[in-house]
C-alpha atoms as a PDB file:
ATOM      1  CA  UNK A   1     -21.671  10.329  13.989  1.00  0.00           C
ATOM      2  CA  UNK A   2     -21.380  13.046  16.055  1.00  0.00           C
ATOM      3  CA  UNK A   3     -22.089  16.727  15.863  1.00  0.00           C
ATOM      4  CA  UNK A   4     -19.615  19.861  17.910  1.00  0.00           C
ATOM      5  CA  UNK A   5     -20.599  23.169  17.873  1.00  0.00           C
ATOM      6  CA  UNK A   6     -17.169  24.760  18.096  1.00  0.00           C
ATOM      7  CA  UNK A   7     -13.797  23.423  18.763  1.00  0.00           C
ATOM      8  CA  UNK A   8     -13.517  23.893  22.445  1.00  0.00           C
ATOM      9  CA  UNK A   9     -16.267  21.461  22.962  1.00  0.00           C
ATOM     10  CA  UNK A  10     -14.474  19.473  20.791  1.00  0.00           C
ATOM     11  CA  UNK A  11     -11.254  19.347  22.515  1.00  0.00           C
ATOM     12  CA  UNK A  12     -12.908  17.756  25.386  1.00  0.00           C
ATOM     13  CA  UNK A  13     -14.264  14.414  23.792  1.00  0.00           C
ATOM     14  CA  UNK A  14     -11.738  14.046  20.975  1.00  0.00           C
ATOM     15  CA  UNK A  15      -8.084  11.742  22.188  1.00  0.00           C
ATOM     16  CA  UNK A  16      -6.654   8.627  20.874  1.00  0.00           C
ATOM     17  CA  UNK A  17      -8.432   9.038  17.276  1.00  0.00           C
ATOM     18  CA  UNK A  18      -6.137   7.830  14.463  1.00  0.00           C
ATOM     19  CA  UNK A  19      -7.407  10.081  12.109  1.00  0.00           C
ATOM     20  CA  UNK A  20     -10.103  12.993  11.654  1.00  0.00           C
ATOM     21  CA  UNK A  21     -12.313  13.345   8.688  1.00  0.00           C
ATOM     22  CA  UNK A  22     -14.909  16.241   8.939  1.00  0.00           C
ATOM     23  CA  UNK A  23     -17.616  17.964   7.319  1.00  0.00           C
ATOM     24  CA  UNK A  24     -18.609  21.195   8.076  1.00  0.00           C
ATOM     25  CA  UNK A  25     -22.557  22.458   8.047  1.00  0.00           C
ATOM     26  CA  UNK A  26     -22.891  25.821   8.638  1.00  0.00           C
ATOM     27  CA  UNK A  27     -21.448  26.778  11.992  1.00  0.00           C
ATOM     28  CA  UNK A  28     -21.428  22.806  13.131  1.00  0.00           C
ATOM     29  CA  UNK A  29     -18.532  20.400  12.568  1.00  0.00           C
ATOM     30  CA  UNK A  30     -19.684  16.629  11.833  1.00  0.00           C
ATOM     31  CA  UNK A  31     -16.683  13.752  12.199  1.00  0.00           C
ATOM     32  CA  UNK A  32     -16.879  10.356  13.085  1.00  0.00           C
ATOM     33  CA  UNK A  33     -15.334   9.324  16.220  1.00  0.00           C
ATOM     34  CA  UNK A  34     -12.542   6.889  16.349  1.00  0.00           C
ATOM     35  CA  UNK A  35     -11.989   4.395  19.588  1.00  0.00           C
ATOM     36  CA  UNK A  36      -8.803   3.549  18.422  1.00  0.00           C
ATOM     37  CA  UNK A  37      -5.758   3.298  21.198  1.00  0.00           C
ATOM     38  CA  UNK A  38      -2.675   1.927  21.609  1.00  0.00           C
ATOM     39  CA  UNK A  39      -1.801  -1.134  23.246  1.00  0.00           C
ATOM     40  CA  UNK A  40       1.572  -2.808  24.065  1.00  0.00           C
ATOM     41  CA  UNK A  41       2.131  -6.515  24.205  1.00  0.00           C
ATOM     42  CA  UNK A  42       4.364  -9.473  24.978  1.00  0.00           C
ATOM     43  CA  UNK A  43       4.527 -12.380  23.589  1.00  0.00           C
ATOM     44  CA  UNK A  44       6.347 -15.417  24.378  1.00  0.00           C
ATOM     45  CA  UNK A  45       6.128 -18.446  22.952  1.00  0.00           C
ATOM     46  CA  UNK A  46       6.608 -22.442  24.970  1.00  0.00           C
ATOM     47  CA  UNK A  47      10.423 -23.485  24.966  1.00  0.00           C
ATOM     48  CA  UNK A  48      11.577 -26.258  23.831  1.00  0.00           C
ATOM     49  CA  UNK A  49      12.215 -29.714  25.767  1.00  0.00           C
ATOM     50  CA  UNK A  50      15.596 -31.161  26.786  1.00  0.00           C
ATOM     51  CA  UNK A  51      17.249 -34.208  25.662  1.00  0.00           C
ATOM     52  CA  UNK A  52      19.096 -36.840  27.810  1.00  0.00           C
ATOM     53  CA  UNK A  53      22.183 -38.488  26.372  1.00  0.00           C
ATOM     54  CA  UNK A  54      24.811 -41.077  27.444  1.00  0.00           C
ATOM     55  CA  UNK A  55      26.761 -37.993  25.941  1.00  0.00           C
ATOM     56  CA  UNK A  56      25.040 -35.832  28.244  1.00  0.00           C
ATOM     57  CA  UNK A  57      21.827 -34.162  26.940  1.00  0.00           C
ATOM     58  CA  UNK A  58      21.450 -30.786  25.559  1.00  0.00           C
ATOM     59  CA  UNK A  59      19.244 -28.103  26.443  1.00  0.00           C
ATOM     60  CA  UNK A  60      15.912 -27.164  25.011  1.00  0.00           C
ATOM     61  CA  UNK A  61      15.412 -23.545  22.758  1.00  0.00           C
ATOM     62  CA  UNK A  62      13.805 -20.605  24.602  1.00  0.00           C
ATOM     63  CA  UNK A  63      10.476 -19.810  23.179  1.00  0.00           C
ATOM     64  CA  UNK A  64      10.235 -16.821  20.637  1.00  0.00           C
ATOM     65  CA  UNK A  65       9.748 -13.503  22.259  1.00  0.00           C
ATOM     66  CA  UNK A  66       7.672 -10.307  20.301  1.00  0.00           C
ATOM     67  CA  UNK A  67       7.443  -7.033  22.470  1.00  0.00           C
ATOM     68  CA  UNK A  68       5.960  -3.764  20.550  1.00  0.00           C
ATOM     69  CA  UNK A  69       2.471  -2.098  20.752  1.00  0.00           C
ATOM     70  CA  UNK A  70      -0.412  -1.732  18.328  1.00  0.00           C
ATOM     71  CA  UNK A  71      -3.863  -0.310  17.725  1.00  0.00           C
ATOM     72  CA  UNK A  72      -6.815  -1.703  19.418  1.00  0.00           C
ATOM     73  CA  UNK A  73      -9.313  -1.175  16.019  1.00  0.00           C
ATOM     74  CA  UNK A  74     -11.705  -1.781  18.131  1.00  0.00           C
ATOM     75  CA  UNK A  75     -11.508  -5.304  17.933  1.00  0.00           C
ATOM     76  CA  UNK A  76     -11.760  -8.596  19.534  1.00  0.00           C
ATOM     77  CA  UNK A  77      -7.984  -9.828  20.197  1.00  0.00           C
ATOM     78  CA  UNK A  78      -8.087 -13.486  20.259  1.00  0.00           C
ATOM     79  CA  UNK A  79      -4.834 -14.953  22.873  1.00  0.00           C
ATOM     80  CA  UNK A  80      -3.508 -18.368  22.287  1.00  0.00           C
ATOM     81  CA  UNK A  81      -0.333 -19.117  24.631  1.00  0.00           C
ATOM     82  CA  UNK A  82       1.839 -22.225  23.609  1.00  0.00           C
ATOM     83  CA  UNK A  83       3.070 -24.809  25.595  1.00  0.00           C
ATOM     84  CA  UNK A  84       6.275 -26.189  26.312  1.00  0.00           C
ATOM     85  CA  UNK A  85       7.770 -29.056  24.523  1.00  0.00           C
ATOM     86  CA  UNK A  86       8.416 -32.453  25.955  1.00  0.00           C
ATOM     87  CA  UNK A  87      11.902 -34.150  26.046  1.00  0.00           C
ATOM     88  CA  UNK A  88      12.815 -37.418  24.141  1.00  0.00           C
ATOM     89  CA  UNK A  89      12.225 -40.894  24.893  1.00  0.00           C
ATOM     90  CA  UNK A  90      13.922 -44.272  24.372  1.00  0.00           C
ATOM     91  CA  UNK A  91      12.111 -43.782  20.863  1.00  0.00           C
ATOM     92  CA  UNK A  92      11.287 -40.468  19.913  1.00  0.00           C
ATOM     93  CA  UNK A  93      13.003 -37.108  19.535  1.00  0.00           C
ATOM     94  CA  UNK A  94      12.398 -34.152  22.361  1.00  0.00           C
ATOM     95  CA  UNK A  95       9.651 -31.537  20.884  1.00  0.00           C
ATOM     96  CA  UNK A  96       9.797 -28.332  19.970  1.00  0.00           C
ATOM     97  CA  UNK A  97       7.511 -25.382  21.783  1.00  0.00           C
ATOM     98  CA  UNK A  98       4.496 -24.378  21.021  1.00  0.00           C
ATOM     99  CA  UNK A  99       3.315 -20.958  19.423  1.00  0.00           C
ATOM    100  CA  UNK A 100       1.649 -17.993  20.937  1.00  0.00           C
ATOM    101  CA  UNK A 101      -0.513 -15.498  19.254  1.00  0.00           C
ATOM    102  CA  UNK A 102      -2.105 -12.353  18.931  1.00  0.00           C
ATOM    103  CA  UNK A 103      -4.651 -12.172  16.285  1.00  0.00           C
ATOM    104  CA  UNK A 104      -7.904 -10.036  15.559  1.00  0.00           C
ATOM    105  CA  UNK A 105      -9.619  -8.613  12.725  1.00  0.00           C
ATOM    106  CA  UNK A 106      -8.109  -5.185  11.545  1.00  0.00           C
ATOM    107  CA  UNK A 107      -4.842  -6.052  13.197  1.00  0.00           C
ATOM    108  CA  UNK A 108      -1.758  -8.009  11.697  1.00  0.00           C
ATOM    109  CA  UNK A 109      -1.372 -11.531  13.835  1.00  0.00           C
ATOM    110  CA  UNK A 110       1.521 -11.158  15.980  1.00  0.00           C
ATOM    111  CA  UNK A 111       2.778 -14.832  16.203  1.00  0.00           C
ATOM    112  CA  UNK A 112       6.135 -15.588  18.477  1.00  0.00           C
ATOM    113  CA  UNK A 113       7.628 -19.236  17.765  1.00  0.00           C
ATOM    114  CA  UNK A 114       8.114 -22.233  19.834  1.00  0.00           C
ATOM    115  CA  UNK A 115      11.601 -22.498  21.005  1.00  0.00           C
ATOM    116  CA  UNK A 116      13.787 -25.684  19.635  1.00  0.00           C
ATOM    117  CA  UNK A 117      13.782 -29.202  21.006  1.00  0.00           C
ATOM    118  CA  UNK A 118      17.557 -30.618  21.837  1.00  0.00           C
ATOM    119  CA  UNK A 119      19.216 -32.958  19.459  1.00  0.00           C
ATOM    120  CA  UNK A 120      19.351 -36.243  20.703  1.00  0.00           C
ATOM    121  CA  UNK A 121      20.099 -39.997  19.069  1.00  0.00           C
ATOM    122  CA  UNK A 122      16.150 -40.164  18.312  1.00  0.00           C
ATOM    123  CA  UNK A 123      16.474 -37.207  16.015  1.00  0.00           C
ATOM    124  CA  UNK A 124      15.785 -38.067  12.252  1.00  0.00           C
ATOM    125  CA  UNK A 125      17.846 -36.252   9.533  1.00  0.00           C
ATOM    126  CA  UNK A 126      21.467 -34.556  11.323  1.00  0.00           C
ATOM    127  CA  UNK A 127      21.246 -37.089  14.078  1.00  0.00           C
ATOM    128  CA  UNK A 128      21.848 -35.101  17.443  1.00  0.00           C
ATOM    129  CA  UNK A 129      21.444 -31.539  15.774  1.00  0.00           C
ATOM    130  CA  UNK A 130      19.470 -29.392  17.501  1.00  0.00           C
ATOM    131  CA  UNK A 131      16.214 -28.168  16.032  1.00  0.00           C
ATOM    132  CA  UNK A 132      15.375 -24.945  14.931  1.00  0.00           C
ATOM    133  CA  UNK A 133      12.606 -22.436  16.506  1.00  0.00           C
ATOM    134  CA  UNK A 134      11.962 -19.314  18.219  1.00  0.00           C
ATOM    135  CA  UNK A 135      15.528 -20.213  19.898  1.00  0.00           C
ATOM    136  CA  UNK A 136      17.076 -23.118  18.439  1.00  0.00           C
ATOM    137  CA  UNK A 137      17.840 -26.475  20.638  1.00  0.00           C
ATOM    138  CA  UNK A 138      21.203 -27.266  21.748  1.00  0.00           C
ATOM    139  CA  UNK A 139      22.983 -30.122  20.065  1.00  0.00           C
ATOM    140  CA  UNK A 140      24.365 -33.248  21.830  1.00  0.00           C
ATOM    141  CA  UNK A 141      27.185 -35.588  21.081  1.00  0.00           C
ATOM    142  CA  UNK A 142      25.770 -38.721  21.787  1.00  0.00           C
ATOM    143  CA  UNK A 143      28.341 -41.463  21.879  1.00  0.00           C
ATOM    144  CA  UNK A 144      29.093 -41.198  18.322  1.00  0.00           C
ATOM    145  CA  UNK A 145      32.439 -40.716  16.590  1.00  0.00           C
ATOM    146  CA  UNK A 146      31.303 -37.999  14.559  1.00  0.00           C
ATOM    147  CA  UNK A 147      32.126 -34.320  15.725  1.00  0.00           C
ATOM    148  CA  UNK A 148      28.886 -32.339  15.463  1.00  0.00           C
ATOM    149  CA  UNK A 149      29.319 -28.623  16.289  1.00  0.00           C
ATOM    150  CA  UNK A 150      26.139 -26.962  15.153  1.00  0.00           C
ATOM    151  CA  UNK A 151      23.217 -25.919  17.310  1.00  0.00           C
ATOM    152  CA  UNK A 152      19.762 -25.262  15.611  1.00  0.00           C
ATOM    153  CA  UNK A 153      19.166 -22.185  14.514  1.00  0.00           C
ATOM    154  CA  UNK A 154      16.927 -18.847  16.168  1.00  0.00           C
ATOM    155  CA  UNK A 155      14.232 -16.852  14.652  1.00  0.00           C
ATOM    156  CA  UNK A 156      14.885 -13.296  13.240  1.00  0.00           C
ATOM    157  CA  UNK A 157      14.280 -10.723  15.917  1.00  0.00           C
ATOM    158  CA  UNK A 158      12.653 -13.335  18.323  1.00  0.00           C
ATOM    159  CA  UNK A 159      16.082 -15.465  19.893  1.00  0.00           C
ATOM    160  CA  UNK A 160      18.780 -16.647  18.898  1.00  0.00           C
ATOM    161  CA  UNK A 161      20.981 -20.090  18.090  1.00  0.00           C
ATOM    162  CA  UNK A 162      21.648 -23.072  20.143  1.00  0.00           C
ATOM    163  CA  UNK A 163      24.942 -24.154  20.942  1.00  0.00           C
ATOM    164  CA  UNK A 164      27.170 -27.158  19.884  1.00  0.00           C
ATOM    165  CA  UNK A 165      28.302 -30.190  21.485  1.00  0.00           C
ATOM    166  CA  UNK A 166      31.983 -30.462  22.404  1.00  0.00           C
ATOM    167  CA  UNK A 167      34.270 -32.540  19.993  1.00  0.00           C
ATOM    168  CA  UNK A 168      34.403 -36.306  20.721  1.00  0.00           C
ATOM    169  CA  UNK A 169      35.438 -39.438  19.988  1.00  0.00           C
ATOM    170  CA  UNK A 170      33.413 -43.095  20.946  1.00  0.00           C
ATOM    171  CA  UNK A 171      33.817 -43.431  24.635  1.00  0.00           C
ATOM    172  CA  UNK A 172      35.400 -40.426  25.122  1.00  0.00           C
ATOM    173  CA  UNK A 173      34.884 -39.845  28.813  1.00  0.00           C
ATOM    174  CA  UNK A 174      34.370 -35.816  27.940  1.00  0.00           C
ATOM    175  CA  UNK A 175      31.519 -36.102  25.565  1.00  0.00           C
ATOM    176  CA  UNK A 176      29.150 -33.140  26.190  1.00  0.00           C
ATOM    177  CA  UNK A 177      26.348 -31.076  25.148  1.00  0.00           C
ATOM    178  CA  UNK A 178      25.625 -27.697  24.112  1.00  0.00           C
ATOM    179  CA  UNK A 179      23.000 -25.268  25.497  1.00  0.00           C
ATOM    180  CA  UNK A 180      19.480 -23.750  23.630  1.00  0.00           C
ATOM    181  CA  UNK A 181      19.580 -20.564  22.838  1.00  0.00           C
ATOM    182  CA  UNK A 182      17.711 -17.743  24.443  1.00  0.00           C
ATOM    183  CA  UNK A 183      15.839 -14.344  23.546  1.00  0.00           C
ATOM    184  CA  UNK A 184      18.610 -12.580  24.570  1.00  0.00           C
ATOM    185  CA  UNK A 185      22.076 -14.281  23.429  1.00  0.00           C
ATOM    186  CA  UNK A 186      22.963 -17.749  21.738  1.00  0.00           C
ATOM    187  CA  UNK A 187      23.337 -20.823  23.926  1.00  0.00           C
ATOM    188  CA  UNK A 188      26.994 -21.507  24.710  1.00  0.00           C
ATOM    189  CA  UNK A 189      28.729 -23.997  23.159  1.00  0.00           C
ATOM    190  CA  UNK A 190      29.985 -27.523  24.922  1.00  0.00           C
ATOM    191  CA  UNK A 191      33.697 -27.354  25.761  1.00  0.00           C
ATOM    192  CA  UNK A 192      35.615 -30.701  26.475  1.00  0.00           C
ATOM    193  CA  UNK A 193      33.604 -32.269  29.214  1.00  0.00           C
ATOM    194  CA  UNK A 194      31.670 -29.333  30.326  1.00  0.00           C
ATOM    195  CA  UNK A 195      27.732 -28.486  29.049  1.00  0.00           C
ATOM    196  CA  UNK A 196      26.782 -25.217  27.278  1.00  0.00           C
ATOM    197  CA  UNK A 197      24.971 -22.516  29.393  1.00  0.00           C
ATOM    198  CA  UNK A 198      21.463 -21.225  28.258  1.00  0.00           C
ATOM    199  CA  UNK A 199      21.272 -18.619  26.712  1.00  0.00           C
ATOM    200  CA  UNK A 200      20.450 -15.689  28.370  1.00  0.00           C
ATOM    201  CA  UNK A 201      16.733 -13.991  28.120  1.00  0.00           C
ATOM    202  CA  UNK A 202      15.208 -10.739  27.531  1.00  0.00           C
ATOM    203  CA  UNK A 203      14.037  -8.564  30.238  1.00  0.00           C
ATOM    204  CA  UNK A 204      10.963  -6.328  30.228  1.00  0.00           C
ATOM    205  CA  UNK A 205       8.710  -4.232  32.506  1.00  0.00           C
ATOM    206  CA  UNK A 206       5.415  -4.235  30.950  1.00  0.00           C
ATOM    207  CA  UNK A 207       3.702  -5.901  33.830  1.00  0.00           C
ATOM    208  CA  UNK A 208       5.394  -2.892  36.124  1.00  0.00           C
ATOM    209  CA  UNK A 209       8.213  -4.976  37.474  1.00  0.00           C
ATOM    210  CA  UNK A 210      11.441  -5.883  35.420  1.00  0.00           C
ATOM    211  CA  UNK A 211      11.519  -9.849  34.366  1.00  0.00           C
ATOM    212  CA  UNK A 212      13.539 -11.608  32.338  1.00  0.00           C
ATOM    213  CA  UNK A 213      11.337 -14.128  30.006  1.00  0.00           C
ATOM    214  CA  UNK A 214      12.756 -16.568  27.316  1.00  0.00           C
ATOM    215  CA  UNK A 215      15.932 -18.279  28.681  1.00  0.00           C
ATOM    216  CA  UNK A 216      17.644 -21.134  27.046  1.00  0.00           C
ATOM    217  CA  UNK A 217      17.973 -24.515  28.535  1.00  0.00           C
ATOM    218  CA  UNK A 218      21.535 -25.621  29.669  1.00  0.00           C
ATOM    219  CA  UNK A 219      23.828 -28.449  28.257  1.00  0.00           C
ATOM    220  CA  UNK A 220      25.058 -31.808  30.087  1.00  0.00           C
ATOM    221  CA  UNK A 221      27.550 -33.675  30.544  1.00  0.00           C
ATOM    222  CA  UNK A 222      28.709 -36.932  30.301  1.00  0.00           C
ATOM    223  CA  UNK A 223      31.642 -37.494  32.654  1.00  0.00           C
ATOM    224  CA  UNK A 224      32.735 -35.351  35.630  1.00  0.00           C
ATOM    225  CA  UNK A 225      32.433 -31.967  34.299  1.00  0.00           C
ATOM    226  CA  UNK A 226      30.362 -29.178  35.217  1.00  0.00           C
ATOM    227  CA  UNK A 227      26.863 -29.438  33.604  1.00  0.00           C
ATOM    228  CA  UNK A 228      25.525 -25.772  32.153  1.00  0.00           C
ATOM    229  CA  UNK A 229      23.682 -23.525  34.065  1.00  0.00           C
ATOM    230  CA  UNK A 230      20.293 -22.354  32.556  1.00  0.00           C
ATOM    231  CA  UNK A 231      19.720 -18.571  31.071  1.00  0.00           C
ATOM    232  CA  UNK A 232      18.044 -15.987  32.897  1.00  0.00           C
ATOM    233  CA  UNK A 233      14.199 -16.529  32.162  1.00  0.00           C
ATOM    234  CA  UNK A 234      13.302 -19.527  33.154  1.00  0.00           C
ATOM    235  CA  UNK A 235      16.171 -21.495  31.363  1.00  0.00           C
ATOM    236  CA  UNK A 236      16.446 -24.894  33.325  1.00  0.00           C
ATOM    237  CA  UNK A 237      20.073 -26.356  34.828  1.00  0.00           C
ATOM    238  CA  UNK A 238      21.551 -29.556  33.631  1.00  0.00           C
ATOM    239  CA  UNK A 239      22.132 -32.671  35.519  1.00  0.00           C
ATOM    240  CA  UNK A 240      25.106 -34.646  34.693  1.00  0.00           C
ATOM    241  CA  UNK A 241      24.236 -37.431  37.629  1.00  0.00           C
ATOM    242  CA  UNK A 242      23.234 -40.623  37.156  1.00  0.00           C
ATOM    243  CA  UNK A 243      19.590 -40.891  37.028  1.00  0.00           C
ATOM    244  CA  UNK A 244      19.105 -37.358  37.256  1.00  0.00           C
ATOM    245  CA  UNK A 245      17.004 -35.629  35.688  1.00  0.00           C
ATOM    246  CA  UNK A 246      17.518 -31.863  34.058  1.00  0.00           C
ATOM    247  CA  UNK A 247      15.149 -29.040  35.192  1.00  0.00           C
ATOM    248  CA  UNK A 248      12.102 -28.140  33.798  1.00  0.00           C
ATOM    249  CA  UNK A 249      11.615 -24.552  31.718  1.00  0.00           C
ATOM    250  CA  UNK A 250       9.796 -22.236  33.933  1.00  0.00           C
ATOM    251  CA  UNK A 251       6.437 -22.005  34.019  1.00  0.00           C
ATOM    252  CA  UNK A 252       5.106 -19.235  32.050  1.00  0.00           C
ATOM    253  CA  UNK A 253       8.619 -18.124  31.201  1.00  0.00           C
ATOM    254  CA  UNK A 254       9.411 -19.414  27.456  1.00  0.00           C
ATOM    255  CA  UNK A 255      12.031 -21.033  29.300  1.00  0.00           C
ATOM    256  CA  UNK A 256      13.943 -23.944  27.562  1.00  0.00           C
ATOM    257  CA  UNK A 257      14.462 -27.587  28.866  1.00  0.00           C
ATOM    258  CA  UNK A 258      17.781 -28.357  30.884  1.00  0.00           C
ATOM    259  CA  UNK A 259      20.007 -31.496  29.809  1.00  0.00           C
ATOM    260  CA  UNK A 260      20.611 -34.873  31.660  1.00  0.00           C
ATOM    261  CA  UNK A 261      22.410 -38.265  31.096  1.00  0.00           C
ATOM    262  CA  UNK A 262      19.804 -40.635  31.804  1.00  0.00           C
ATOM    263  CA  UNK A 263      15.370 -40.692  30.905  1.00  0.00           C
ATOM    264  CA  UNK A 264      13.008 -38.938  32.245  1.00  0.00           C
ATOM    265  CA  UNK A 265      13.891 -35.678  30.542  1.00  0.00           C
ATOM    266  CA  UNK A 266      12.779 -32.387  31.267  1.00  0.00           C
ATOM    267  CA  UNK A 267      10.204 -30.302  29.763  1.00  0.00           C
ATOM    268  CA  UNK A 268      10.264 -27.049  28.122  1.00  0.00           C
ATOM    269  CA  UNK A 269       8.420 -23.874  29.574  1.00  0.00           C
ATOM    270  CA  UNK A 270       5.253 -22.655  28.759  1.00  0.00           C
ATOM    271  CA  UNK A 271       4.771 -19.451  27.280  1.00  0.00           C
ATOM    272  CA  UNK A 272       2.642 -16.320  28.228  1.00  0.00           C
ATOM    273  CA  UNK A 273       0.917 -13.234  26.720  1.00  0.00           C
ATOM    274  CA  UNK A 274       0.508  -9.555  28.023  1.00  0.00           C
ATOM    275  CA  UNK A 275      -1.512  -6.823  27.195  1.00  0.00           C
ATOM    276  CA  UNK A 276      -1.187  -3.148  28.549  1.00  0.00           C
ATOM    277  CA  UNK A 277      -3.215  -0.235  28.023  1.00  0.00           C
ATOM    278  CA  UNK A 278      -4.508   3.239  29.524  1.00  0.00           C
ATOM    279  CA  UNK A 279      -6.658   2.247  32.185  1.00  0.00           C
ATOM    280  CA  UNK A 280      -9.477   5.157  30.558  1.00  0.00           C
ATOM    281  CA  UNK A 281      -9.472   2.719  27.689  1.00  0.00           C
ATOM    282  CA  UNK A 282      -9.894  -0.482  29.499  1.00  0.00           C
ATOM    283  CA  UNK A 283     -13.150  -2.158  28.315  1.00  0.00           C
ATOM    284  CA  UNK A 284     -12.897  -4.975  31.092  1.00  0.00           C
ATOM    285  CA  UNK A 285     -14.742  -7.527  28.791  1.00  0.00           C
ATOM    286  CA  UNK A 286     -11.922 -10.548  28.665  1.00  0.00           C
ATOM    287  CA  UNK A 287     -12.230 -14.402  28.131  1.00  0.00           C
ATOM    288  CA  UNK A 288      -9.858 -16.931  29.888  1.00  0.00           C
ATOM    289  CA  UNK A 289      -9.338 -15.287  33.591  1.00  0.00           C
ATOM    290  CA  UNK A 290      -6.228 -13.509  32.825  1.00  0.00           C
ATOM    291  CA  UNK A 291      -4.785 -11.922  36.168  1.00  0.00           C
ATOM    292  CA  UNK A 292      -5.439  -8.227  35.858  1.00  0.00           C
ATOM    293  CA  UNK A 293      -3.513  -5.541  37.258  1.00  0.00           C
ATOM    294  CA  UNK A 294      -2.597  -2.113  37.377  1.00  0.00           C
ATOM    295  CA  UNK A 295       0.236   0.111  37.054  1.00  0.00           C
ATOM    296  CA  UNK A 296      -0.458   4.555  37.135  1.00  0.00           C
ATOM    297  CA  UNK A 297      -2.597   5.077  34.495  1.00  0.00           C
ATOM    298  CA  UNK A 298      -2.384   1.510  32.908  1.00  0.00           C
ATOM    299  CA  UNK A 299      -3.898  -1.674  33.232  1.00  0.00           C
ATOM    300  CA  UNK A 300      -2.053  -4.802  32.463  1.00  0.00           C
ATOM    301  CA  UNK A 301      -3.558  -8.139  31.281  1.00  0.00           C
ATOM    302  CA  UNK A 302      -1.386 -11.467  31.884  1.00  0.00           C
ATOM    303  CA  UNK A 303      -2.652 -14.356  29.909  1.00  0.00           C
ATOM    304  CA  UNK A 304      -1.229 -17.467  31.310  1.00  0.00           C
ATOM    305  CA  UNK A 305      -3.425 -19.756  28.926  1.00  0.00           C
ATOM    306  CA  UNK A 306      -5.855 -19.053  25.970  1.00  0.00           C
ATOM    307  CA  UNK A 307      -8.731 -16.819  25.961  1.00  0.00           C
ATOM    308  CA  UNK A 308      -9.843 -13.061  24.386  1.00  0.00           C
ATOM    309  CA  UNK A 309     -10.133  -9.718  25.189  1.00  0.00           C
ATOM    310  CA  UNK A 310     -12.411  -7.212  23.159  1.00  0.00           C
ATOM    311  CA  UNK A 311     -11.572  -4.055  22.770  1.00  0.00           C
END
């Protein structure tokens, strides 16, 4: 509680209080004072891993991505960044991403979604469908006779779909895959013998430089077509050689998983968090070792793995 003898000295201590509530006692003017400020955020969640394919594989789903601000309530916020997803094996279906998180006491947990795994053979269910997620996975053809068009699907306001494999026919030389979806745009579809690009990802400037996070993973290719080229974000390229392997997500990107023909695949991107707020607010009590910078006024928090920051 404190106590102001006229509004002038008031007008010196009071900024970034939601709301006033005061008493007056005689000439003096008794409020409680709020420590309340705003703080933006980024959140992007692990993309998903890549399949290979003797159809060629399909790419891995960007990781969700969340970008608004909110009120400290002068709490602790508690940071868990997901990881990426790994591909398929011989005997089990690629993974999806893994969650990030904002949560705290007072505030409303701000949770972005791992990004999709790519269909593959190994998938139970729609065999070779891509899996749903933050971005959804793209889907391959495998060597199947079936056509299979649909990629799995994006989260509301955090990406977007993956795309299809091309249509085919059992050892149809131009069997291919489609690409994983991205924060920014859907991953493209396969066309006959060529892989799906990523999706592209989202660009922001909290940390005081422009970057594009949550790319989609790109699409293979079975025969001699071009293999897909990953989003903007840290979406990994396909490999349609033999043997090769697709690229990973980028590190601390979202990124999604690129494609290949043959095992090992690739894996998915893990994710990241940011916080940003006035630097006359900063209370430089963190957990974890997130890098800390500055931009003007503000000071930036980049949380490459888990930890806290109190406000």
């Amino acid at each position: 509680m404190a106590i102001y003898k006229n509004t002038t000295e008031l007008s010196k201590v009071y900024k970034g209080a939601t709301e006033l509530s005061a008493v007056y006692f005689g000439a003096d003017l008794i409020f409680p004072i709020s420590t309340d400020y705003s703080v933006e955020y980024l959140v992007v969640a692990g993309g998903g891993g890549a399949s290979a394919d003797s159809g060629g594989g399909a790419g891995g789903g960007a990781g969700g991505l969340l970008s608004s601000s909110l009120l400290s309530a002068a709490t602790v916020f508690t940071i868990a960044v997901g990881g990426g997803g790994s591909g398929n094996t011989s005997s089990s279906q690629a993974s999806d991403g893994t969650n990030s998180s904002i949560a705290g006491s007072g505030i409303t947990a701000i949770t972005s979604i791992g990004g999709g795994g790519a269909g593959s053979s190994q998938d139970t269910g729609v065999i070779h469908q891509g899996h749903d997620g933050g971005s959804g996975g793209g889907s391959t053809s495998g060597n199947a006779s079936v056509t299979r068009n649909n990629g799995g699907s994006g989260t509301s306001g955090q990406g977007n779909a993956g795309g299809g494999a091309a249509s085919i026919g059992v050892g149809d030389g131009n069997n291919a895959a489609g690409g994983g979806g991205g924060g920014g745009a859907a991953g493209q579809d396969a066309s006959s013998g060529n892989g799906g690009d990523g999706g592209v990802g989202l660009q922001s400037s909290i940390s005081g430089v422009s970057t594009y996070y949550s790319g989609g993973g790109a699409g293979g290719t079975r025969g001699s077509g071009t293999a897909g080229t990953g989003g903007s974000g840290g979406g990994g390229n396909a490999n349609n050689t033999t043997d090769g392997t697709g690229q990973n997500g980028g590190i601390n990107t979202g990124g999604g998983a690129g494609g290949s023909r043959d095992l090992p695949t690739a894996l998915g991107g893990s994710g990241l968090i940011i916080l940003k707020m006035p630097t006359a607010n900063y209370s430089g009590t963190t957990t974890g070792s997130p890098t800390v910078t500055t931009d003007g006024t503000f000071t930036i928090l980049t949380y490459n793995a888990s930890g806290t920051y109190t406000a």
